[in-house]
PDBML (XML) file of the C-alpha atoms, coordinates in Angstrom:
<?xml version="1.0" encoding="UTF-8" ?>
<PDBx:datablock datablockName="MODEL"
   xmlns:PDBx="http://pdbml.pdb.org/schema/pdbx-v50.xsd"
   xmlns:xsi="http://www.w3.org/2001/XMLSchema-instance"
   xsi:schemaLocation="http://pdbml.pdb.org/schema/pdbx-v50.xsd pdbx-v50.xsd">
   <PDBx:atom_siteCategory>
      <PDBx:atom_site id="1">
         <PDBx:B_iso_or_equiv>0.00</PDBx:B_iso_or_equiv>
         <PDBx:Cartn_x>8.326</PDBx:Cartn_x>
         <PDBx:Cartn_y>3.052</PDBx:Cartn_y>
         <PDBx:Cartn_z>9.480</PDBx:Cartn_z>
         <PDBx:auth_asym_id>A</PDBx:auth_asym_id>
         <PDBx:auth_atom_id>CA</PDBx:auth_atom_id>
         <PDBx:auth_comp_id>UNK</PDBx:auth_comp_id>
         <PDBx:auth_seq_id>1</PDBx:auth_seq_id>
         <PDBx:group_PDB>ATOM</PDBx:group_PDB>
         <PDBx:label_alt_id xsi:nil="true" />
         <PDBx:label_asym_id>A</PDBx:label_asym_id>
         <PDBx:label_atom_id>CA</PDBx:label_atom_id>
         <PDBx:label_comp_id>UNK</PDBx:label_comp_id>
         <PDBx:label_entity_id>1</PDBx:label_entity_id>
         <PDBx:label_seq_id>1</PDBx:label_seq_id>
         <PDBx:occupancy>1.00</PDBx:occupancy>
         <PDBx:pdbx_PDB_model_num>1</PDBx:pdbx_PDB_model_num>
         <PDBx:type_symbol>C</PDBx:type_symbol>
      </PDBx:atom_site>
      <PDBx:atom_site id="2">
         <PDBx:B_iso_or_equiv>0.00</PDBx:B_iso_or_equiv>
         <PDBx:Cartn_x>6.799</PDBx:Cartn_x>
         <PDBx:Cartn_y>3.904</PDBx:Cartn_y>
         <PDBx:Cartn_z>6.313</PDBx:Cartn_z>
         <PDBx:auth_asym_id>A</PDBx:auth_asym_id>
         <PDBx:auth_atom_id>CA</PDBx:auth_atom_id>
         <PDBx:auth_comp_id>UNK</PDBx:auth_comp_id>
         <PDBx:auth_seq_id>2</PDBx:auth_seq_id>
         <PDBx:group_PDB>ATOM</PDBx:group_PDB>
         <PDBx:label_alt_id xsi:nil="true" />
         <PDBx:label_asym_id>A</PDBx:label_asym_id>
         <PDBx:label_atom_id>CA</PDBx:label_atom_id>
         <PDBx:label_comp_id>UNK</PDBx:label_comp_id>
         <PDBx:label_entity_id>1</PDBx:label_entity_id>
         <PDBx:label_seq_id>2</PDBx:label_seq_id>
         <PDBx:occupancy>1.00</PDBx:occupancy>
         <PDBx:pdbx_PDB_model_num>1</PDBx:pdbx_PDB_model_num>
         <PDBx:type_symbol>C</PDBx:type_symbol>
      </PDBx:atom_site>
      <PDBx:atom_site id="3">
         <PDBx:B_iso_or_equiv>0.00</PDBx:B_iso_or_equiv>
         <PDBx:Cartn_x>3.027</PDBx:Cartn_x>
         <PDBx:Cartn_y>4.433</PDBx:Cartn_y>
         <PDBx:Cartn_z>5.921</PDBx:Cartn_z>
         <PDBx:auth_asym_id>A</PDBx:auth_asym_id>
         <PDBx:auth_atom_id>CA</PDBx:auth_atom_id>
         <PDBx:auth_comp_id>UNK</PDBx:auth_comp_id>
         <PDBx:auth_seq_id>3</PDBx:auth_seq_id>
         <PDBx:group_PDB>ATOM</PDBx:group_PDB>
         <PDBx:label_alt_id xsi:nil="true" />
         <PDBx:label_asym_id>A</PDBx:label_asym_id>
         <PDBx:label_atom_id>CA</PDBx:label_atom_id>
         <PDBx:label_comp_id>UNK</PDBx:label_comp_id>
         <PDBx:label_entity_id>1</PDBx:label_entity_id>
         <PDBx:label_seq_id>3</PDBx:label_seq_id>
         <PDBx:occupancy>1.00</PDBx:occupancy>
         <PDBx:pdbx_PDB_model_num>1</PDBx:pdbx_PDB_model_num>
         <PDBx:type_symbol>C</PDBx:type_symbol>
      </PDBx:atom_site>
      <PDBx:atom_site id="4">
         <PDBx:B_iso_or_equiv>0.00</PDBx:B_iso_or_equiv>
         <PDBx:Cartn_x>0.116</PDBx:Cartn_x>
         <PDBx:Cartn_y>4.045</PDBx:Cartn_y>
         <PDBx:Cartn_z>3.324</PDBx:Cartn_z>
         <PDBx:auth_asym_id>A</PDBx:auth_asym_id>
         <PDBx:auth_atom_id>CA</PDBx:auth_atom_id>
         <PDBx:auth_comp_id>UNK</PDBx:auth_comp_id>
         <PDBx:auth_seq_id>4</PDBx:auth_seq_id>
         <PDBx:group_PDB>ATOM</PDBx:group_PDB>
         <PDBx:label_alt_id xsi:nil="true" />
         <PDBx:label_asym_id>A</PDBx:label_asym_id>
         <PDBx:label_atom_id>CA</PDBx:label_atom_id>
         <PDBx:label_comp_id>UNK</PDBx:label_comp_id>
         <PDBx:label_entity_id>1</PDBx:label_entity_id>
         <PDBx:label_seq_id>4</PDBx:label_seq_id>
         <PDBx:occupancy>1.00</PDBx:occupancy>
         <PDBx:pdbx_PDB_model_num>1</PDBx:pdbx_PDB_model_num>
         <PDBx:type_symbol>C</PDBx:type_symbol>
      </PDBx:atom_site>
      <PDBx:atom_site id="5">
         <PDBx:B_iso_or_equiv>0.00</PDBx:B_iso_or_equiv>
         <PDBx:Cartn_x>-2.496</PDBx:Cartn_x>
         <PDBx:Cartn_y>6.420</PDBx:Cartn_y>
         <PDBx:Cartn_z>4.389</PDBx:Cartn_z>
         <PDBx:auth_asym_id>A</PDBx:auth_asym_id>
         <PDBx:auth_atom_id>CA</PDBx:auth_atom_id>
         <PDBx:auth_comp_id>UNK</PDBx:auth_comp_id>
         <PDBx:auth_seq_id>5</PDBx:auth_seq_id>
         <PDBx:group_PDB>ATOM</PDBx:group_PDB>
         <PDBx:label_alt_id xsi:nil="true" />
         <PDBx:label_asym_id>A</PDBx:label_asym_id>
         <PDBx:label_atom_id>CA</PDBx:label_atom_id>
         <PDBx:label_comp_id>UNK</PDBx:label_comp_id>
         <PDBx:label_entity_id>1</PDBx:label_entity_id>
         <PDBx:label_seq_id>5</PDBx:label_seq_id>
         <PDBx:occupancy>1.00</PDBx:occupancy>
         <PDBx:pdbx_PDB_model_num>1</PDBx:pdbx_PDB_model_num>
         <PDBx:type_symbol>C</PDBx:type_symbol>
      </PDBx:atom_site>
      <PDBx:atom_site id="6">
         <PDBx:B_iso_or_equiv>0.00</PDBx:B_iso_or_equiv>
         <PDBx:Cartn_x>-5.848</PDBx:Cartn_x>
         <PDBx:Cartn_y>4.708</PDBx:Cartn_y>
         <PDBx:Cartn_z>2.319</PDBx:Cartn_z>
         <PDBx:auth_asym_id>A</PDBx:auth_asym_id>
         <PDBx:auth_atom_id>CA</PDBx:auth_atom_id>
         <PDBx:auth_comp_id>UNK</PDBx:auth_comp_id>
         <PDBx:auth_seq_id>6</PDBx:auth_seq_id>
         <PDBx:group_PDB>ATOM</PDBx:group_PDB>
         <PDBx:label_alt_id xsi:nil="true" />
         <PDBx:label_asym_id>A</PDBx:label_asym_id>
         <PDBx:label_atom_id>CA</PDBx:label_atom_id>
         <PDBx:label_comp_id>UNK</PDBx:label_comp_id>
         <PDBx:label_entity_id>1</PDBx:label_entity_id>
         <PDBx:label_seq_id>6</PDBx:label_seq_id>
         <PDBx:occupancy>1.00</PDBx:occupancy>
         <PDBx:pdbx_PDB_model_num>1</PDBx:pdbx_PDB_model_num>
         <PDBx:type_symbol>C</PDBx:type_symbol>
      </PDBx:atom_site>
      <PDBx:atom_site id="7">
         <PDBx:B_iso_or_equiv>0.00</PDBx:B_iso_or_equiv>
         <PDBx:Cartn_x>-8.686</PDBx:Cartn_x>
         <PDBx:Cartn_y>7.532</PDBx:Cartn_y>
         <PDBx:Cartn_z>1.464</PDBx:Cartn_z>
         <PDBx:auth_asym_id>A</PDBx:auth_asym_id>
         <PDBx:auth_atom_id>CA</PDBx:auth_atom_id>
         <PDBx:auth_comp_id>UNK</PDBx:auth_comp_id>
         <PDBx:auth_seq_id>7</PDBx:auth_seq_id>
         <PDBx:group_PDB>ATOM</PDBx:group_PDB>
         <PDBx:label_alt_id xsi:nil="true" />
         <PDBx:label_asym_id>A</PDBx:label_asym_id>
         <PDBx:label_atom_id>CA</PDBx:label_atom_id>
         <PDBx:label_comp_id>UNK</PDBx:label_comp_id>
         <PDBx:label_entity_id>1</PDBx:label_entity_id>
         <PDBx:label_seq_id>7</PDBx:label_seq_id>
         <PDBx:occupancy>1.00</PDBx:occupancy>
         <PDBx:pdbx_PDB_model_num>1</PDBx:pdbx_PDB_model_num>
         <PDBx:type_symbol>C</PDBx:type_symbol>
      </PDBx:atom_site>
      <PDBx:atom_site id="8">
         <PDBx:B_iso_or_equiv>0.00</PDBx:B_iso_or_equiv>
         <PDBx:Cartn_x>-11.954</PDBx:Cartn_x>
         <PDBx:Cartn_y>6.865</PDBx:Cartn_y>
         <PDBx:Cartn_z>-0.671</PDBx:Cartn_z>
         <PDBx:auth_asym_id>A</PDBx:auth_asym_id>
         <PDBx:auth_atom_id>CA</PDBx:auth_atom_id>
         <PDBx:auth_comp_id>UNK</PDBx:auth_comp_id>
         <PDBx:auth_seq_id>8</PDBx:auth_seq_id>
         <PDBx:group_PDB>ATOM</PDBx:group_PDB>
         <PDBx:label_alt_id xsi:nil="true" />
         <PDBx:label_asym_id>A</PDBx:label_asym_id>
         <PDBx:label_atom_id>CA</PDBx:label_atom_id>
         <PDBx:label_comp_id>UNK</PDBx:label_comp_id>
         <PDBx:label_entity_id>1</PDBx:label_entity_id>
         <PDBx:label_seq_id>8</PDBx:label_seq_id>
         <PDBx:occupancy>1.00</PDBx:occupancy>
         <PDBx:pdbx_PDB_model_num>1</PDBx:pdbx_PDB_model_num>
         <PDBx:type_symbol>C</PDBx:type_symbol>
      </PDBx:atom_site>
      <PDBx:atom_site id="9">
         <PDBx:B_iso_or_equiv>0.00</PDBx:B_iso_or_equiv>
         <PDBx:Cartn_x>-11.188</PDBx:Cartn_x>
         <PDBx:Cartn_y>2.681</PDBx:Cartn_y>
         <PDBx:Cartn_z>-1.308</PDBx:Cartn_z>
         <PDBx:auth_asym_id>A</PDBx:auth_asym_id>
         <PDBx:auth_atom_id>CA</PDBx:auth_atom_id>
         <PDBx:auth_comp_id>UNK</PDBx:auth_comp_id>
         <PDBx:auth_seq_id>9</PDBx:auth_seq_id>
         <PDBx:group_PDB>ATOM</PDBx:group_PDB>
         <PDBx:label_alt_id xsi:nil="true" />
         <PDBx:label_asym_id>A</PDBx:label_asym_id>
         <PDBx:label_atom_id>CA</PDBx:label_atom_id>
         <PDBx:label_comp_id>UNK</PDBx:label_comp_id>
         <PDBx:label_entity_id>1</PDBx:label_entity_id>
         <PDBx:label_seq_id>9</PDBx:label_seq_id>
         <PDBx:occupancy>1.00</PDBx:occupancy>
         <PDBx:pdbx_PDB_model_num>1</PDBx:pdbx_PDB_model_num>
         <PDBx:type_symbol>C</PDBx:type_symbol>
      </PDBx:atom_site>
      <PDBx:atom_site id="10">
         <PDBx:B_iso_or_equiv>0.00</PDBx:B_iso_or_equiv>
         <PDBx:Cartn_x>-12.678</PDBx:Cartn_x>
         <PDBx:Cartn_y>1.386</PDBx:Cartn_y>
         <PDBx:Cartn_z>-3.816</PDBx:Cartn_z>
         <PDBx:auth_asym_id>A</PDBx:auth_asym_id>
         <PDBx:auth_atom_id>CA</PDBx:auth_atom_id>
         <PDBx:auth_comp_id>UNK</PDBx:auth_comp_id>
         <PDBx:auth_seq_id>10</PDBx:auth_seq_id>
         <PDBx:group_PDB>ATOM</PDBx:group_PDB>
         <PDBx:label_alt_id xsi:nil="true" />
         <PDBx:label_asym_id>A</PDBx:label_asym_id>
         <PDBx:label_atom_id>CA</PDBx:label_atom_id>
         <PDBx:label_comp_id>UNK</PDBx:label_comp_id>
         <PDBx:label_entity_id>1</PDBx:label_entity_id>
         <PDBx:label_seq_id>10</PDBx:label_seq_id>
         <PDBx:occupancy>1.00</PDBx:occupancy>
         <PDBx:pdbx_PDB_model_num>1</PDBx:pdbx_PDB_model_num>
         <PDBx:type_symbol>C</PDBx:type_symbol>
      </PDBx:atom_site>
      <PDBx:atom_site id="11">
         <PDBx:B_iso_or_equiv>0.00</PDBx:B_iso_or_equiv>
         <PDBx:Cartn_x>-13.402</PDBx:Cartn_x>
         <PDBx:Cartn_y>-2.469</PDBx:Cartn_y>
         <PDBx:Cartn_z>-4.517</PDBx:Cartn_z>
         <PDBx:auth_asym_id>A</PDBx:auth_asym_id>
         <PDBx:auth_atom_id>CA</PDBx:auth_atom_id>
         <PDBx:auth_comp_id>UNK</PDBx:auth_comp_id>
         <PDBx:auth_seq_id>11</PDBx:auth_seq_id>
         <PDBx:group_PDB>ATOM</PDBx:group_PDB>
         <PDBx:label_alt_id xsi:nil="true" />
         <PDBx:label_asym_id>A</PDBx:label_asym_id>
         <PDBx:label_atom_id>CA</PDBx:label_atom_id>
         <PDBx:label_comp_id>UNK</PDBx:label_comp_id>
         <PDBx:label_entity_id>1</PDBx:label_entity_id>
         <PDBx:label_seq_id>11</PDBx:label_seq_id>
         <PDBx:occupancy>1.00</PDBx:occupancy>
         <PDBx:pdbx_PDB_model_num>1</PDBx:pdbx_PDB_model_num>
         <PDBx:type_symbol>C</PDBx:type_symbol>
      </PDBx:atom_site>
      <PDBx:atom_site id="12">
         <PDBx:B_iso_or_equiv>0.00</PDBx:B_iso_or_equiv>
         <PDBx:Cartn_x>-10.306</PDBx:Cartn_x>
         <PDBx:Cartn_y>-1.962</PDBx:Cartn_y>
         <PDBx:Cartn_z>-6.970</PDBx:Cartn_z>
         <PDBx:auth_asym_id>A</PDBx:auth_asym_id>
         <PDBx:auth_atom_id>CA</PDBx:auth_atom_id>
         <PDBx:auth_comp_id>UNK</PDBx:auth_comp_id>
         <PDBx:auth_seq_id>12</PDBx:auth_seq_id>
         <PDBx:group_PDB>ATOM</PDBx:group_PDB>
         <PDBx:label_alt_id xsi:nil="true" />
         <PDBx:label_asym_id>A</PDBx:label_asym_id>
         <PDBx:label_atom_id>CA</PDBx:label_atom_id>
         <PDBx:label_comp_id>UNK</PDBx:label_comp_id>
         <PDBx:label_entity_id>1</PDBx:label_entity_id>
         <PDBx:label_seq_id>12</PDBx:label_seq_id>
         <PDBx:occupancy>1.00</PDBx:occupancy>
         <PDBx:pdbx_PDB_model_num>1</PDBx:pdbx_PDB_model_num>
         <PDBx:type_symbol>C</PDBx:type_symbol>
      </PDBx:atom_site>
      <PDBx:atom_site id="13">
         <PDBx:B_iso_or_equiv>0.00</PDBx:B_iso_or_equiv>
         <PDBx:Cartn_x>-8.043</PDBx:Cartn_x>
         <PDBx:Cartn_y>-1.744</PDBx:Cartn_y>
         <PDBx:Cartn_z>-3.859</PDBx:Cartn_z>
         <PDBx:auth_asym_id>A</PDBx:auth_asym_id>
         <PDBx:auth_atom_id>CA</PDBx:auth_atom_id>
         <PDBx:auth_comp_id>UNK</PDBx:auth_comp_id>
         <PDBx:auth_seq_id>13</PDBx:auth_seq_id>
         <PDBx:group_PDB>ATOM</PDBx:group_PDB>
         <PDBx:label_alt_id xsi:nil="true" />
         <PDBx:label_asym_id>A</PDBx:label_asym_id>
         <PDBx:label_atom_id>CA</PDBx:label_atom_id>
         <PDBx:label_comp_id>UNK</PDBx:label_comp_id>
         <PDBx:label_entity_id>1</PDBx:label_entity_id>
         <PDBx:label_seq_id>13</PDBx:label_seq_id>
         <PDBx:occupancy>1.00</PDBx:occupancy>
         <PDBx:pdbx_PDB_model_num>1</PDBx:pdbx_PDB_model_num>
         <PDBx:type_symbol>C</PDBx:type_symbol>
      </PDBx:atom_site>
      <PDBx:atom_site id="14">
         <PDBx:B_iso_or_equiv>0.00</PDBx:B_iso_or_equiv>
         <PDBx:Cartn_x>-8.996</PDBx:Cartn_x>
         <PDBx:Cartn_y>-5.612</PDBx:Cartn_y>
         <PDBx:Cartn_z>-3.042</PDBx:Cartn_z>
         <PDBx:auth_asym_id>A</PDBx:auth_asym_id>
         <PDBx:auth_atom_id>CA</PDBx:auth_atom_id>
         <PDBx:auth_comp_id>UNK</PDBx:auth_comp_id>
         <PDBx:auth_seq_id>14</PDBx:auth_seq_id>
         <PDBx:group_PDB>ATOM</PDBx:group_PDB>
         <PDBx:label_alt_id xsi:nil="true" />
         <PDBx:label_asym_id>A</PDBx:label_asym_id>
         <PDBx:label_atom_id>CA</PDBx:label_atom_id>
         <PDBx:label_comp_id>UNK</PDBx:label_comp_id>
         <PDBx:label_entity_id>1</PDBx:label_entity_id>
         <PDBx:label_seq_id>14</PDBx:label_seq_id>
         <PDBx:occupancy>1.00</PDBx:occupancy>
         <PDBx:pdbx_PDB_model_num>1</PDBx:pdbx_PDB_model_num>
         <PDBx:type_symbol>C</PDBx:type_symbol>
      </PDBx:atom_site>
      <PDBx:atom_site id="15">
         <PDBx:B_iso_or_equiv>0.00</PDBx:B_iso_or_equiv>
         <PDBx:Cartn_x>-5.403</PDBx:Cartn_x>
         <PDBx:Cartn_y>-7.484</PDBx:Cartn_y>
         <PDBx:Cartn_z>-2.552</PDBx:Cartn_z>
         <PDBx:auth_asym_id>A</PDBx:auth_asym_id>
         <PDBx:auth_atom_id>CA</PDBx:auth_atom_id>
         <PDBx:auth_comp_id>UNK</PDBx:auth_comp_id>
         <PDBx:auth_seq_id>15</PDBx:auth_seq_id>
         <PDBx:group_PDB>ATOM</PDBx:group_PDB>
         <PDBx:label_alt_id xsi:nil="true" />
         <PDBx:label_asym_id>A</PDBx:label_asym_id>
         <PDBx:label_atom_id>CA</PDBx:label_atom_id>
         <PDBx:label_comp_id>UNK</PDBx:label_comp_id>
         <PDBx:label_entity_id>1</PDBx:label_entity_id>
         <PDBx:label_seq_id>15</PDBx:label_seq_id>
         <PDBx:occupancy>1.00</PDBx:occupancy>
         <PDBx:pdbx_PDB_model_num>1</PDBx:pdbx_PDB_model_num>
         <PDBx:type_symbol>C</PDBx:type_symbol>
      </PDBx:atom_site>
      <PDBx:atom_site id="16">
         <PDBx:B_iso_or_equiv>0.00</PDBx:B_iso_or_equiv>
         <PDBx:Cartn_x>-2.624</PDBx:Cartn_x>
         <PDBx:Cartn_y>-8.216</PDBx:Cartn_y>
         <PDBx:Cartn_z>-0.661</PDBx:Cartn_z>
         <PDBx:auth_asym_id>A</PDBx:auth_asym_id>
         <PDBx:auth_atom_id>CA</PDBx:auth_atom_id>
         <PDBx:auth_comp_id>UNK</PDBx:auth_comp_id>
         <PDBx:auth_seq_id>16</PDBx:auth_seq_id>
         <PDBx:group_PDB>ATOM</PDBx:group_PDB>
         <PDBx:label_alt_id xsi:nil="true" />
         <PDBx:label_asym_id>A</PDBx:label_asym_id>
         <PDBx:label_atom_id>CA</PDBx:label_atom_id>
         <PDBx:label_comp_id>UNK</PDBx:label_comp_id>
         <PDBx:label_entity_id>1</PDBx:label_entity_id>
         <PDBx:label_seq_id>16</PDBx:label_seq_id>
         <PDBx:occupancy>1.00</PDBx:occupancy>
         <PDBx:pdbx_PDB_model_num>1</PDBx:pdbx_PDB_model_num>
         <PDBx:type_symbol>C</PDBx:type_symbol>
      </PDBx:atom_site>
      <PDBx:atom_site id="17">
         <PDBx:B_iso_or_equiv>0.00</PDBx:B_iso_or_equiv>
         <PDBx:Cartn_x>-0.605</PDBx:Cartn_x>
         <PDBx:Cartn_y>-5.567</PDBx:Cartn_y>
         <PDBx:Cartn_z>0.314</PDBx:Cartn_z>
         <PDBx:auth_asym_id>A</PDBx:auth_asym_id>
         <PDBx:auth_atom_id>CA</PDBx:auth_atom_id>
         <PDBx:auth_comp_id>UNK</PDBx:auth_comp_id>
         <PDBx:auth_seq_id>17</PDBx:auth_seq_id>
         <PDBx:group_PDB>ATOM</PDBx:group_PDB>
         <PDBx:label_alt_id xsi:nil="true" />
         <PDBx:label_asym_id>A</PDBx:label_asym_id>
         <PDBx:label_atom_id>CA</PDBx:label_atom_id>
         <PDBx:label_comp_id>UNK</PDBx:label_comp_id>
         <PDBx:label_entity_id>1</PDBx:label_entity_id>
         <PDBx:label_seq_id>17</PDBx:label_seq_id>
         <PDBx:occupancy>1.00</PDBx:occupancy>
         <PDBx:pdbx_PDB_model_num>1</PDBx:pdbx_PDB_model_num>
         <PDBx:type_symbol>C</PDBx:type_symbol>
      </PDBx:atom_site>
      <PDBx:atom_site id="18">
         <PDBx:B_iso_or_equiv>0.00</PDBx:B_iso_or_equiv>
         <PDBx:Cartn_x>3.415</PDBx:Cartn_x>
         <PDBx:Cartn_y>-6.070</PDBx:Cartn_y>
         <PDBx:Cartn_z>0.109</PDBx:Cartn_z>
         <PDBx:auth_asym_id>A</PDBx:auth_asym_id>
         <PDBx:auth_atom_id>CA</PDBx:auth_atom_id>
         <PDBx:auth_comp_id>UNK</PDBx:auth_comp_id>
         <PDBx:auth_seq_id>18</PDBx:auth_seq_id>
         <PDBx:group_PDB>ATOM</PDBx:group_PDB>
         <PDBx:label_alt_id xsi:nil="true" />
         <PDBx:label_asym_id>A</PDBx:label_asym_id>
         <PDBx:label_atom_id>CA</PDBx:label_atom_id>
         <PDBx:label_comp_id>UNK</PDBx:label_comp_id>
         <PDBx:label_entity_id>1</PDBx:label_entity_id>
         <PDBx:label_seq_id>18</PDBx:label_seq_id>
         <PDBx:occupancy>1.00</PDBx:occupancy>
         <PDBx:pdbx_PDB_model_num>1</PDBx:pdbx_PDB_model_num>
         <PDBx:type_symbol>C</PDBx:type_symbol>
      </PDBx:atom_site>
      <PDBx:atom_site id="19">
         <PDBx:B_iso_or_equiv>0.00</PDBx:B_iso_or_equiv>
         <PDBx:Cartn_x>6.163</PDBx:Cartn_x>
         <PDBx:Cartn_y>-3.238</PDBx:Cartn_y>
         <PDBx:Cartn_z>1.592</PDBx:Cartn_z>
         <PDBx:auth_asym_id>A</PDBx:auth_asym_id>
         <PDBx:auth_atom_id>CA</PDBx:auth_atom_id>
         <PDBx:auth_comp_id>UNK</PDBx:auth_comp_id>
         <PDBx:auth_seq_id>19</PDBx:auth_seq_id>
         <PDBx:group_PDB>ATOM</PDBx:group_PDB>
         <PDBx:label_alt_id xsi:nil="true" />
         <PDBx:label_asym_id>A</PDBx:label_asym_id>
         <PDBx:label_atom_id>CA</PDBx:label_atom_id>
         <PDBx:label_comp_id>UNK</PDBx:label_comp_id>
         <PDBx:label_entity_id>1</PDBx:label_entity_id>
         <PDBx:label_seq_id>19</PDBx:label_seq_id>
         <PDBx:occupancy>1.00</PDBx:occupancy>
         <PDBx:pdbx_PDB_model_num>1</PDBx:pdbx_PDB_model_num>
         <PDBx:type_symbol>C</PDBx:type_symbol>
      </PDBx:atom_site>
      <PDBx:atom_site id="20">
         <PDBx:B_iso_or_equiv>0.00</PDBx:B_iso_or_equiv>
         <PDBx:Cartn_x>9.289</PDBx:Cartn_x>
         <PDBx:Cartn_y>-3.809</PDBx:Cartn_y>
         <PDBx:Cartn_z>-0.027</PDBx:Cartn_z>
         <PDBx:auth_asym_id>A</PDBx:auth_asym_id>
         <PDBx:auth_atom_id>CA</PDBx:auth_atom_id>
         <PDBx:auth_comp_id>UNK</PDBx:auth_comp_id>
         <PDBx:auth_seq_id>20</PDBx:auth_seq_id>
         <PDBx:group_PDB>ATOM</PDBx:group_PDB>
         <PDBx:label_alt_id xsi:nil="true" />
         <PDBx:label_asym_id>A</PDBx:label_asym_id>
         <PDBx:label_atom_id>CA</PDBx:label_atom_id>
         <PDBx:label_comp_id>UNK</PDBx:label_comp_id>
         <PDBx:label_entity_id>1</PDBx:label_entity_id>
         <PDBx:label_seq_id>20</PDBx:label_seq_id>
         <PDBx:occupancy>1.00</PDBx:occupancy>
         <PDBx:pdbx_PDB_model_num>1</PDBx:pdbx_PDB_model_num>
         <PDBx:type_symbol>C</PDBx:type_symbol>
      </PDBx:atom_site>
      <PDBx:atom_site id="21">
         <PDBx:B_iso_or_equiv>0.00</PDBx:B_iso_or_equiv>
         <PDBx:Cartn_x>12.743</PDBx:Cartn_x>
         <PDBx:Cartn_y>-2.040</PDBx:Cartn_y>
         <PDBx:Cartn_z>0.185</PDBx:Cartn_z>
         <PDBx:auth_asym_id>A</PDBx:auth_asym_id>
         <PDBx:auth_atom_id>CA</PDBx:auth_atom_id>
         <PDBx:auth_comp_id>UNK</PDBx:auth_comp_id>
         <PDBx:auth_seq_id>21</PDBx:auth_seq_id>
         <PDBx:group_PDB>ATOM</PDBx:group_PDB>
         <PDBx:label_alt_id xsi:nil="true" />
         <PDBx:label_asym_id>A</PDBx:label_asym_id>
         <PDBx:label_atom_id>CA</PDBx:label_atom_id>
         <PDBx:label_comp_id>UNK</PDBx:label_comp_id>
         <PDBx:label_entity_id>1</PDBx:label_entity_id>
         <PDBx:label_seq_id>21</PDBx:label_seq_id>
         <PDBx:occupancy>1.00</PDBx:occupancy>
         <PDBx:pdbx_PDB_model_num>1</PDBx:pdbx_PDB_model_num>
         <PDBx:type_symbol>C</PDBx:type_symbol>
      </PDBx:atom_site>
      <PDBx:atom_site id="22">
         <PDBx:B_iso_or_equiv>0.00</PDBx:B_iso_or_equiv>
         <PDBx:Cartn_x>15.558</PDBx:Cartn_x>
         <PDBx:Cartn_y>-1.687</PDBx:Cartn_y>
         <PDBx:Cartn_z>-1.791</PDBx:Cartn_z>
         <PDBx:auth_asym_id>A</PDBx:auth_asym_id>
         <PDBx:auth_atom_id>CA</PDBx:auth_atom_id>
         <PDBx:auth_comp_id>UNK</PDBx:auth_comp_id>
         <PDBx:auth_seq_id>22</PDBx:auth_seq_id>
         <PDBx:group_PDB>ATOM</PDBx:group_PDB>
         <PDBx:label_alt_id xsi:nil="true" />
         <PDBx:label_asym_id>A</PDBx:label_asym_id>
         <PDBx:label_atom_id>CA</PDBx:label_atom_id>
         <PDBx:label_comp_id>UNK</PDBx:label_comp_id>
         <PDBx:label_entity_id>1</PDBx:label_entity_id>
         <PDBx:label_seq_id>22</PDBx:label_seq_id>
         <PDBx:occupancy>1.00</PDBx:occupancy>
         <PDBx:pdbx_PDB_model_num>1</PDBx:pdbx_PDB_model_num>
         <PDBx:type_symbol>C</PDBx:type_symbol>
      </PDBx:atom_site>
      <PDBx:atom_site id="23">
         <PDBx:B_iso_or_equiv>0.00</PDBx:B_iso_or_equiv>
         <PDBx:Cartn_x>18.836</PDBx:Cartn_x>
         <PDBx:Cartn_y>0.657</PDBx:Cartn_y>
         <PDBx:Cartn_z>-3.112</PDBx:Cartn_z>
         <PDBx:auth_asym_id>A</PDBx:auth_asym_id>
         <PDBx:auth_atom_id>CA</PDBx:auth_atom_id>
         <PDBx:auth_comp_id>UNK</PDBx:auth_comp_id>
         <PDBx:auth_seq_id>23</PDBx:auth_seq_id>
         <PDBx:group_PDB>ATOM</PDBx:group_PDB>
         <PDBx:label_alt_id xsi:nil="true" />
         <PDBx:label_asym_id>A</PDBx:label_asym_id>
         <PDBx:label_atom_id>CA</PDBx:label_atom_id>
         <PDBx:label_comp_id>UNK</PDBx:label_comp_id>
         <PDBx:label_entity_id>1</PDBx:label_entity_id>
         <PDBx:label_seq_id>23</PDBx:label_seq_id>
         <PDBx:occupancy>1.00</PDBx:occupancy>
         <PDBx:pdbx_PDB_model_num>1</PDBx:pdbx_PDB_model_num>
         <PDBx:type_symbol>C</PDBx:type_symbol>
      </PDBx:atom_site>
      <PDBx:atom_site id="24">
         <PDBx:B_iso_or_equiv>0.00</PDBx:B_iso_or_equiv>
         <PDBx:Cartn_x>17.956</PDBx:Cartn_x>
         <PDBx:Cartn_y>4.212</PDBx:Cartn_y>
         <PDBx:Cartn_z>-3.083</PDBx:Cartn_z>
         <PDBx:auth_asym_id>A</PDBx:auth_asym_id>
         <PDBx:auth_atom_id>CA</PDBx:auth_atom_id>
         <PDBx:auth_comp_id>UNK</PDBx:auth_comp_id>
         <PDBx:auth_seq_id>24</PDBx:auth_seq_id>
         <PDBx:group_PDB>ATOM</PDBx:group_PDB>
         <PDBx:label_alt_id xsi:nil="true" />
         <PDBx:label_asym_id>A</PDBx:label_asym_id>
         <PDBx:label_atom_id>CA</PDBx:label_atom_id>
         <PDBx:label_comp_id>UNK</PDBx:label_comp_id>
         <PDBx:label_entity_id>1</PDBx:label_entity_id>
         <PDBx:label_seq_id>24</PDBx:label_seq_id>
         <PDBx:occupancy>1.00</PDBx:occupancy>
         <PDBx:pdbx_PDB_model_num>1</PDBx:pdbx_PDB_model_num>
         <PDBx:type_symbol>C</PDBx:type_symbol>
      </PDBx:atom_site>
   </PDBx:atom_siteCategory>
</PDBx:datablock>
């Protein structure tokens, strides 16, 4: 698993949020 720790959000952060993987 790989984790998004959000701190202080802002309005800015507003979207949809998208994990993606690929070729080190």
């Amino acid at each position: 698993t790989v984790f998004l720790q959000m701190n202080s959000l802002k309005p800015e952060d507003t979207g949809m949020y998208y994990c993606a993987a690929a070729n080190g």
